[in-house]
Protein backbone atom coordinates (compact mmCIF):
# COMPACT_ATOMS: atom_id res chain seq x y z
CA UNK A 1 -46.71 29.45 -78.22
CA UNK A 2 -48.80 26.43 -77.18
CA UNK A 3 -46.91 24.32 -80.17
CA UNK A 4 -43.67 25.46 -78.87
CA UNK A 5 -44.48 24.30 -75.48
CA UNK A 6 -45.70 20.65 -77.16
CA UNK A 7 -42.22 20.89 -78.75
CA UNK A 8 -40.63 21.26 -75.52
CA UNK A 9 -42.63 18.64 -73.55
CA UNK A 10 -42.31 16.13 -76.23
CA UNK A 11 -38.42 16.59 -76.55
CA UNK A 12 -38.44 16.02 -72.46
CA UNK A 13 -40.51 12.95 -73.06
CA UNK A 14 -38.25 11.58 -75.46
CA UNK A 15 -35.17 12.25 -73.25
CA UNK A 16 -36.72 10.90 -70.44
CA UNK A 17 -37.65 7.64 -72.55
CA UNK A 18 -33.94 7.63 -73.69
CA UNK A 19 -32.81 7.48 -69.93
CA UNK A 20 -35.41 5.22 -69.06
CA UNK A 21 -34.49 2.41 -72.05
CA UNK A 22 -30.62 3.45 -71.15
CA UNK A 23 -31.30 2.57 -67.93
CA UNK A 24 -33.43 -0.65 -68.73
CA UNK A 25 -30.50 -1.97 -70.69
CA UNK A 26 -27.73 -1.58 -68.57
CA UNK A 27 -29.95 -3.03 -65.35
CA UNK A 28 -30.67 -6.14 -68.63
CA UNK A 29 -26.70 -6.56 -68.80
CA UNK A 30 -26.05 -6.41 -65.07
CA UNK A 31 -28.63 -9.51 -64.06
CA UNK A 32 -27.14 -11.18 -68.19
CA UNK A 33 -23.71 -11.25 -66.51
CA UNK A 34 -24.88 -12.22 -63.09
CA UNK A 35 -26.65 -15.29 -64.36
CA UNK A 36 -23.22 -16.21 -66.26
CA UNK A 37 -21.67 -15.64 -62.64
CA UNK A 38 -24.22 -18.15 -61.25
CA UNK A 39 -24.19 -20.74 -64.22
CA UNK A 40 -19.94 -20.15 -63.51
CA UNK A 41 -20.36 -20.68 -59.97
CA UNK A 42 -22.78 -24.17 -60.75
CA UNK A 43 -20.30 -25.32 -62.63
CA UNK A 44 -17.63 -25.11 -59.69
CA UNK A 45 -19.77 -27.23 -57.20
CA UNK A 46 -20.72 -29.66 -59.84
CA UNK A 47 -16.56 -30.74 -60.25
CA UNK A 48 -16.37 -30.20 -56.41
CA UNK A 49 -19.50 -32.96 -56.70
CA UNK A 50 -17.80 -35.51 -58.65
CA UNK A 51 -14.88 -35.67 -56.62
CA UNK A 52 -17.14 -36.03 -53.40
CA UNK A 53 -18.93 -38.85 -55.57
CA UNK A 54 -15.46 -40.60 -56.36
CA UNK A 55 -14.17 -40.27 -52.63
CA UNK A 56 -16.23 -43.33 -51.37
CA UNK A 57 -15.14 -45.66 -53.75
CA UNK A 58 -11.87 -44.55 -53.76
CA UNK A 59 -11.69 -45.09 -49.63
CA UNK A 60 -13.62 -47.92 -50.13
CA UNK A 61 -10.70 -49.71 -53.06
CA UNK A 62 -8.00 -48.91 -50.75
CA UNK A 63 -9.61 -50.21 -47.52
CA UNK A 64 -10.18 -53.62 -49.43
CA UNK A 65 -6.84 -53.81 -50.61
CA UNK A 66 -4.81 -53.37 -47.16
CA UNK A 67 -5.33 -53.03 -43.93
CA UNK A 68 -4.43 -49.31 -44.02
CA UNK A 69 -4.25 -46.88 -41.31
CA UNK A 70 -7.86 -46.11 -39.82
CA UNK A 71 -6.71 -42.61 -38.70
CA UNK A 72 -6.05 -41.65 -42.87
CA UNK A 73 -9.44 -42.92 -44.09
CA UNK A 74 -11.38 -41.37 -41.11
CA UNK A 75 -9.87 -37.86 -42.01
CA UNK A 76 -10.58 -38.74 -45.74
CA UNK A 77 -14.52 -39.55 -44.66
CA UNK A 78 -14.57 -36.88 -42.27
CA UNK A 79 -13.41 -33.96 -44.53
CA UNK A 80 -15.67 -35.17 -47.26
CA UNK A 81 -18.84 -34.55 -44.98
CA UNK A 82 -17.51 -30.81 -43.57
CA UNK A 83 -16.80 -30.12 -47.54
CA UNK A 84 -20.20 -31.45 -48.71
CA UNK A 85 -22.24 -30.40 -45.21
CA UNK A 86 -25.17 -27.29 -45.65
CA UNK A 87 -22.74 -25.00 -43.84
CA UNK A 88 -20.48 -25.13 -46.53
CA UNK A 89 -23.10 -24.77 -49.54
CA UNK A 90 -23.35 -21.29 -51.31
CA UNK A 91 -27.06 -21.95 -52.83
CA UNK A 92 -27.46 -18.23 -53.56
CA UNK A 93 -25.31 -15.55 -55.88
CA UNK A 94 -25.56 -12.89 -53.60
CA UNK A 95 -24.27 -15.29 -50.85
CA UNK A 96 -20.76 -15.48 -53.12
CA UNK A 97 -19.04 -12.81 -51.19
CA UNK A 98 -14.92 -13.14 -50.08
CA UNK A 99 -15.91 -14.59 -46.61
CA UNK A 100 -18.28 -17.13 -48.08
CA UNK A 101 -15.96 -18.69 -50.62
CA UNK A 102 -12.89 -18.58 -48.29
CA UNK A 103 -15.15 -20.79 -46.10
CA UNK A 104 -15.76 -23.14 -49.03
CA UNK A 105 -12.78 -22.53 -50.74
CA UNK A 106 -11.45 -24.03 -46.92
CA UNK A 107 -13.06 -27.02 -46.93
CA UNK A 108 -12.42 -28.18 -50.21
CA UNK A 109 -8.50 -27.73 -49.11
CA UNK A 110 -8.75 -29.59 -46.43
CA UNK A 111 -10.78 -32.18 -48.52
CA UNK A 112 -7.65 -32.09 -50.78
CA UNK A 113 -5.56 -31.98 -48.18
CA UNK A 114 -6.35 -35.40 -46.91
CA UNK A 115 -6.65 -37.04 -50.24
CA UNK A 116 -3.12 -35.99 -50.84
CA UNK A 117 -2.43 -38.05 -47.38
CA UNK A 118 -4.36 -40.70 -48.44
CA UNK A 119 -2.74 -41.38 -51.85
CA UNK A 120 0.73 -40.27 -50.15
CA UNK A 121 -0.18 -43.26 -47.91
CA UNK A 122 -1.17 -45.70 -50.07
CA UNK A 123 3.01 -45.97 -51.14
CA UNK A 124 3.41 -48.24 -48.42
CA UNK A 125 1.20 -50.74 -50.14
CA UNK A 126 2.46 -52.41 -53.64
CA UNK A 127 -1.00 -54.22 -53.56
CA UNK A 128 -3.28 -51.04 -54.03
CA UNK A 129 -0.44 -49.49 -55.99
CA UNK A 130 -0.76 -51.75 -58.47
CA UNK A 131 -5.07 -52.98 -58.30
CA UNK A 132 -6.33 -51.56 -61.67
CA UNK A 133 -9.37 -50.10 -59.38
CA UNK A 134 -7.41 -48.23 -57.60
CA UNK A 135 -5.33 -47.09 -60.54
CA UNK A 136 -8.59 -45.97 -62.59
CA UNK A 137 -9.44 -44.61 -59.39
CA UNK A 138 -6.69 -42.27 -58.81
CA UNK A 139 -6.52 -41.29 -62.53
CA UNK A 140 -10.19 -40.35 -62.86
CA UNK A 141 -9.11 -37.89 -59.32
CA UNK A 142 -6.33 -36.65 -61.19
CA UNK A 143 -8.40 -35.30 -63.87
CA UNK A 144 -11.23 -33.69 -61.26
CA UNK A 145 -8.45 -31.89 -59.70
CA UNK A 146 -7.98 -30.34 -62.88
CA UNK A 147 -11.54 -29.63 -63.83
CA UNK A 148 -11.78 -28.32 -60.50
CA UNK A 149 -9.08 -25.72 -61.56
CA UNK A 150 -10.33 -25.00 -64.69
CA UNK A 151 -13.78 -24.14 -63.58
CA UNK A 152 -12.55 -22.14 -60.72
CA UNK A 153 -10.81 -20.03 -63.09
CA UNK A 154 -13.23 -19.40 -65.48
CA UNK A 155 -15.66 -18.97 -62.35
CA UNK A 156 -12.94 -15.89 -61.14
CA UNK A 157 -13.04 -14.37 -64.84
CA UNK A 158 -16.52 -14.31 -64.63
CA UNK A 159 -16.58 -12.97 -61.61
CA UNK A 160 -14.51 -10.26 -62.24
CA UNK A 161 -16.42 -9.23 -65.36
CA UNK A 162 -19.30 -8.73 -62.97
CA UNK A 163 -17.50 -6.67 -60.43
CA UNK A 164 -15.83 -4.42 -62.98
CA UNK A 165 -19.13 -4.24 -64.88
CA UNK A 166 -20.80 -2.82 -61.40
CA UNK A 167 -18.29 -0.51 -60.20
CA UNK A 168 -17.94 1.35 -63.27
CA UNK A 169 -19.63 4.63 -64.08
CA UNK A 170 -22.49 5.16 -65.47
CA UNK A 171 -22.89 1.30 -64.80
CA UNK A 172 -22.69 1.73 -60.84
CA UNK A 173 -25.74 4.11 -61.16
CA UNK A 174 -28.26 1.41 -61.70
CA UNK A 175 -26.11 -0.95 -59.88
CA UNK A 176 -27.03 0.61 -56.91
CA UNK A 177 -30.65 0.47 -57.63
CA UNK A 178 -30.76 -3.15 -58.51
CA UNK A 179 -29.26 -4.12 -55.49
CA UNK A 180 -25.97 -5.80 -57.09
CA UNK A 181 -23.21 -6.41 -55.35
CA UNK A 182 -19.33 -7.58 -55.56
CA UNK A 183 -18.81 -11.18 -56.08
CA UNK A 184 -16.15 -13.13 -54.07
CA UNK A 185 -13.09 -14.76 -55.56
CA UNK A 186 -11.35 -17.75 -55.38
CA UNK A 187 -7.60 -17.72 -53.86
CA UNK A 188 -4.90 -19.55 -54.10
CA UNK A 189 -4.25 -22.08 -51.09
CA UNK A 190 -2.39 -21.19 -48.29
CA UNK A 191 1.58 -21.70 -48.34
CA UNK A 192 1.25 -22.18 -52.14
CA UNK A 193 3.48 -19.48 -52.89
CA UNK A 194 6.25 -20.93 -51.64
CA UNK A 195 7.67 -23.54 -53.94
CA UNK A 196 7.67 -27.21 -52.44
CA UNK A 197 11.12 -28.46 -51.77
CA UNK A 198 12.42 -31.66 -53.46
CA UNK A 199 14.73 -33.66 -51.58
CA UNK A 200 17.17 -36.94 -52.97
């Protein structure tokens, strides 16, 4: 009788080590896939970086060659500080929630949005069309813009691997426990659904 009762205790032992290990490993693969989400979301502000970095020279190339229109290179200057400013900064991955990255994502458009002005601008002057500066300039931003892109999407995938990963059963179980919670997403830009018109 006393060896069944071992029998019986050590069975619940090992089921309760199962659940605990199960449990162990799945809580393992949440924070795994979290830290990918973080290392994603690094790589995001580190191509939002270089085009901050590239702005001042950029301004400063065009303000050299022509006497361009203050009002354009202010908004240029001005949107670069509200895009790079603390208020803006996600420095934690539980801060990456819808709200949070709208407000980023919101900044950065408007960064983008006076850039476009800038280099829409610039038209008017053959001289900075055609200073190699400039030129190397406004390639180099060409190819950020697409970084930027890049590692926004990948950033989403990632993203969404984590949020299916916790809202999943038996996965949500622990989930809860650990504290993890739904990571925002990057959207497309206002008005970009409708195609731009092209005029001759």
């Amino acid at each position: 009788m006393k060896s069944k009762g071992c029998l019986i205790g050590g069975i619940i032992l090992v089921l309760l080590a199962g659940v605990v290990f199960w449990g162990i490993g799945i809580s393992n693969n949440i924070k795994t896939t979290d830290q990918s989400v973080q290392k994603q979301w690094s790589n995001v502000e580190n191509t939002y970086q270089k085009r901050s970095d590239l702005i001042p020279n950029l301004v400063n190339t065009v303000k050299g060659a022509a006497n361009m229109e203050k009002e354009t290179l202010t908004a240029v200057i001005d949107a670069r500080a509200k895009a790079t400013s603390n208020q803006i900064k996600i420095d934690d991955a539980s801060q990456l929630t819808d709200a949070n990255i709208a407000k980023f994502q919101a900044a950065q458009d408007q960064l983008g949005s006076t850039l476009s002005r800038l280099l829409v601008s610039v038209e008017k002057y053959p001289d900075i069309k055609f200073n190699q500066n400039f030129t190397a300039l406004q390639a180099e931003l060409s190819s950020i813009e697409q970084e930027v892109l890049f590692e926004r999407k990948k950033y989403n995938d990632s993203a969404e691997k984590f949020n299916s990963m916790i809202v999943t059963f038996p996965n949500s179980l622990i989930a809860g426990f650990t504290g993890a919670t739904k990571k925002g997403y990057f959207k497309a830009a206002a008005g970009s659904e409708n195609a731009p018109k092209v005029e001759f």
